[in-house]
N, C-alpha and C. Protein backbone atom coordinates (compact mmCIF):
# COMPACT_ATOMS: atom_id res chain seq x y z
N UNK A 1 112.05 115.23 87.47
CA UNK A 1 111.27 116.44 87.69
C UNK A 1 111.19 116.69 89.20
N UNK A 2 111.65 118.05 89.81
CA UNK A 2 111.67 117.86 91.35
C UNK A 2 110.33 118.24 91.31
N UNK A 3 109.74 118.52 92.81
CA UNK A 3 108.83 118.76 93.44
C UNK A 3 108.71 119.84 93.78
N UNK A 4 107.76 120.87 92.90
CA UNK A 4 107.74 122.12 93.39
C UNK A 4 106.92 122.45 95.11
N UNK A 5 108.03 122.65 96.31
CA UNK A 5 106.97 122.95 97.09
C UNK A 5 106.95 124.61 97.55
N UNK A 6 106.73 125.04 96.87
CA UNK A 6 106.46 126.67 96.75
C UNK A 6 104.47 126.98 95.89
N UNK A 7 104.15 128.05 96.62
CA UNK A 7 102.74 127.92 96.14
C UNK A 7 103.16 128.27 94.62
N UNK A 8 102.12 127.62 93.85
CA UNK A 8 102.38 127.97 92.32
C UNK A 8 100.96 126.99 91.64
N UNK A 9 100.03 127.72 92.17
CA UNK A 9 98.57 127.39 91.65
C UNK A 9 97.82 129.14 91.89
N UNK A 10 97.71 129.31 90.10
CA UNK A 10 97.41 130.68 89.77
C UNK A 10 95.51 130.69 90.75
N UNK A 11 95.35 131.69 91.58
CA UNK A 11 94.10 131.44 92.24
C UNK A 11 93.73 130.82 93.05
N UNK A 12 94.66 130.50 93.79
CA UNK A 12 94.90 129.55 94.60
C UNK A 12 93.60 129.50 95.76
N UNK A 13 93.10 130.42 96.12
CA UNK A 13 91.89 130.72 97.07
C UNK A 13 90.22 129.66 96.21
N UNK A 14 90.45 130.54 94.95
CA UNK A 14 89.25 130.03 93.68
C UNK A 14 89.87 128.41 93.74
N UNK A 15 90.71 127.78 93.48
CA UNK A 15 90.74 126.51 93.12
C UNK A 15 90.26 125.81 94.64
N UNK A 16 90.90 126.36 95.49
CA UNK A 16 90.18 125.79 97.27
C UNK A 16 88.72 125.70 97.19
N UNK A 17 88.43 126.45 96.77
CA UNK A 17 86.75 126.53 96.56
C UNK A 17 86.37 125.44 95.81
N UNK A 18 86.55 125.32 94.10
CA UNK A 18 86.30 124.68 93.91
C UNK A 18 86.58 123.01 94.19
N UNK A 19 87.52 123.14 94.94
CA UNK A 19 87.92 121.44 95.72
C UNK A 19 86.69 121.64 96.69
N UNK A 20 86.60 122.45 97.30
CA UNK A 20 85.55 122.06 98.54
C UNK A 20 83.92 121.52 97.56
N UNK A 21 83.52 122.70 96.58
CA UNK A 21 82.38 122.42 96.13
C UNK A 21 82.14 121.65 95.51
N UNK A 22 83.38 120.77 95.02
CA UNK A 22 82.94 119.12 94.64
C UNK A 22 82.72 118.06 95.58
N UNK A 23 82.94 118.83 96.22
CA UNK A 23 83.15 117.35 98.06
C UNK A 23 81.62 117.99 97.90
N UNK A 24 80.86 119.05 98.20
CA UNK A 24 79.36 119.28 98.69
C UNK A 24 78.37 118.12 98.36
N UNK A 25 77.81 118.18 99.32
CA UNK A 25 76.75 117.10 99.08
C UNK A 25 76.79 115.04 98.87
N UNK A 26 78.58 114.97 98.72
CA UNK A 26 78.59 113.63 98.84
C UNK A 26 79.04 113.33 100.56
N UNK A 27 78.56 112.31 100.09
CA UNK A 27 79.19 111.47 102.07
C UNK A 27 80.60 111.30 101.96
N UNK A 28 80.87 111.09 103.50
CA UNK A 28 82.25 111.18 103.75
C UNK A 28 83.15 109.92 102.97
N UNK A 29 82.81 108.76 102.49
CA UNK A 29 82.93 107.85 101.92
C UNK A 29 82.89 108.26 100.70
N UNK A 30 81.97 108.78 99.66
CA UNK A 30 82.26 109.65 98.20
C UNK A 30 83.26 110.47 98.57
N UNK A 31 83.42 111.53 99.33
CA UNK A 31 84.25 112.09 99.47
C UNK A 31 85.85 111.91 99.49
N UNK A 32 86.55 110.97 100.39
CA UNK A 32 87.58 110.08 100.68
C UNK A 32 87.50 109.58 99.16
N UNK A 33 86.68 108.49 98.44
CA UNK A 33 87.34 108.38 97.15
C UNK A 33 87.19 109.50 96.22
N UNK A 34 86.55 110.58 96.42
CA UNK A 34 86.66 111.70 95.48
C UNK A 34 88.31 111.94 95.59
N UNK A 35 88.64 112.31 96.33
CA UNK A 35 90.00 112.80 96.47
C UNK A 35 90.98 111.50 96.53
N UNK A 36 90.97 110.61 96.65
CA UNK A 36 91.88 109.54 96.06
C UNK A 36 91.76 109.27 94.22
N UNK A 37 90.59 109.38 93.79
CA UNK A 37 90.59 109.56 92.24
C UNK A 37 91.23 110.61 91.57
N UNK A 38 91.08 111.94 92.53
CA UNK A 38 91.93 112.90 92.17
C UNK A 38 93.14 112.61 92.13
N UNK A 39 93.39 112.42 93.13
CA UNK A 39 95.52 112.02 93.26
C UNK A 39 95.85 110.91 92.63
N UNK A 40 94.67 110.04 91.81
CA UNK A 40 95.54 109.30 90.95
C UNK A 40 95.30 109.64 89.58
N UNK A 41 93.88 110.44 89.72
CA UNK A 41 94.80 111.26 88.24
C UNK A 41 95.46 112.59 88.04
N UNK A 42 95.84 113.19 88.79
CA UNK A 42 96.70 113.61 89.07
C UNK A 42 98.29 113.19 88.50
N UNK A 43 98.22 112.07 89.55
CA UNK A 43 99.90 111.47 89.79
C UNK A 43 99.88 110.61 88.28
N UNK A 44 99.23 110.28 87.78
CA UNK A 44 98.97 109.73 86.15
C UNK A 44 99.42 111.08 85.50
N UNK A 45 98.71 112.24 85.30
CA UNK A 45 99.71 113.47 84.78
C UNK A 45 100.79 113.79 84.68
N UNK A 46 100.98 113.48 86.27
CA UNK A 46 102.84 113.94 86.58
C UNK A 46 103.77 112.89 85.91
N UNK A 47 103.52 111.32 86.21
CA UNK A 47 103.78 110.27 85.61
C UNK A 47 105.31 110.19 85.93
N UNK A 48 106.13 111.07 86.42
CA UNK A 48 107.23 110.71 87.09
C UNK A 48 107.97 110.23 88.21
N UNK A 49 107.83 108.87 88.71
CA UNK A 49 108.01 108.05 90.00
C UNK A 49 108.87 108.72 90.83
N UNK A 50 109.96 109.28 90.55
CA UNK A 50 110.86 109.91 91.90
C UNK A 50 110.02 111.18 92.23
N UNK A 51 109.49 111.72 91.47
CA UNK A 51 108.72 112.50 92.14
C UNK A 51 107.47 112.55 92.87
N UNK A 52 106.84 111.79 92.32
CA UNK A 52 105.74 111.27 93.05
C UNK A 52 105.98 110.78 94.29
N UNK A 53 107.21 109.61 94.21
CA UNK A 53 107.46 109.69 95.66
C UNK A 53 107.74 110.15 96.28
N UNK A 54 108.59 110.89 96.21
CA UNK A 54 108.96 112.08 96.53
C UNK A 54 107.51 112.77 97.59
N UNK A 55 106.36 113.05 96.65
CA UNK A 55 105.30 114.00 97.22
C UNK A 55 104.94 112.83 98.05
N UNK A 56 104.27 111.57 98.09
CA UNK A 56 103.86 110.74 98.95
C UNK A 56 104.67 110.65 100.51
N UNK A 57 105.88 110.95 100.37
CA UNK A 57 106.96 111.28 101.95
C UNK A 57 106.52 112.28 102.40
N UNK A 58 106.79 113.47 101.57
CA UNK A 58 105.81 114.81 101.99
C UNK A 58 104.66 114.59 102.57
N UNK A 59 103.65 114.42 101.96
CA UNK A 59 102.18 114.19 102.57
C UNK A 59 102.25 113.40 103.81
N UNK A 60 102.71 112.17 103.65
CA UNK A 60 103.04 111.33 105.14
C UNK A 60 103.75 111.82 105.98
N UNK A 61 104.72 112.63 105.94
CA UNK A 61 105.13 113.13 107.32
C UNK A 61 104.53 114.33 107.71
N UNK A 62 104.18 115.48 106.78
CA UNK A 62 102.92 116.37 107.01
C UNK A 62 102.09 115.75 107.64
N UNK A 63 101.36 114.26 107.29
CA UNK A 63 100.48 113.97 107.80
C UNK A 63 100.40 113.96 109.76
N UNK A 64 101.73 113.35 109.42
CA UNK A 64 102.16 112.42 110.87
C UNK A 64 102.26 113.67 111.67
N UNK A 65 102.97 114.76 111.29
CA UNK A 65 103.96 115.99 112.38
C UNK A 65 101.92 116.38 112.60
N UNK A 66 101.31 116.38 112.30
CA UNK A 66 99.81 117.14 112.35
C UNK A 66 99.56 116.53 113.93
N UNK A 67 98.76 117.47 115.01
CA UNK A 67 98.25 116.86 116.36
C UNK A 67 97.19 117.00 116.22
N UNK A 68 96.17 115.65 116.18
CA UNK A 68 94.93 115.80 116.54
C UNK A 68 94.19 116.58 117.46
């Protein structure tokens, strides 16, 4: 299964929202594992390893090319 990287999340503005308004109110520590529970169930959905890794290279070099 490749990796769609083209936007293709219907509402895409509404779903931002609701990612932010689940982070509200926990600490930065709830938070950080809020969103690691996400991406592993998530990546449990997708359940296909070349792709997944696939997105994990993505994210890490996105991460890296980013300047503080």
């Amino acid at each position: 299964m490749p990796l769609i990287r083209t936007p293709n999340i219907p509402d895409h503005d509404g779903f931002y929202e609701e990612l932010i308004d689940a982070q509200r109110d926990l600490s930065d520590e709830q938070a950080e594992m809020f969103v690691a529970k996400l991406a592993l169930i998530l990546a449990n959905h997708v359940g296909d390893r070349a792709t997944l890794s696939e997105a994990i290279r993505l994210a890490r070099d996105n991460t890296l090319a980013v300047r503080p």
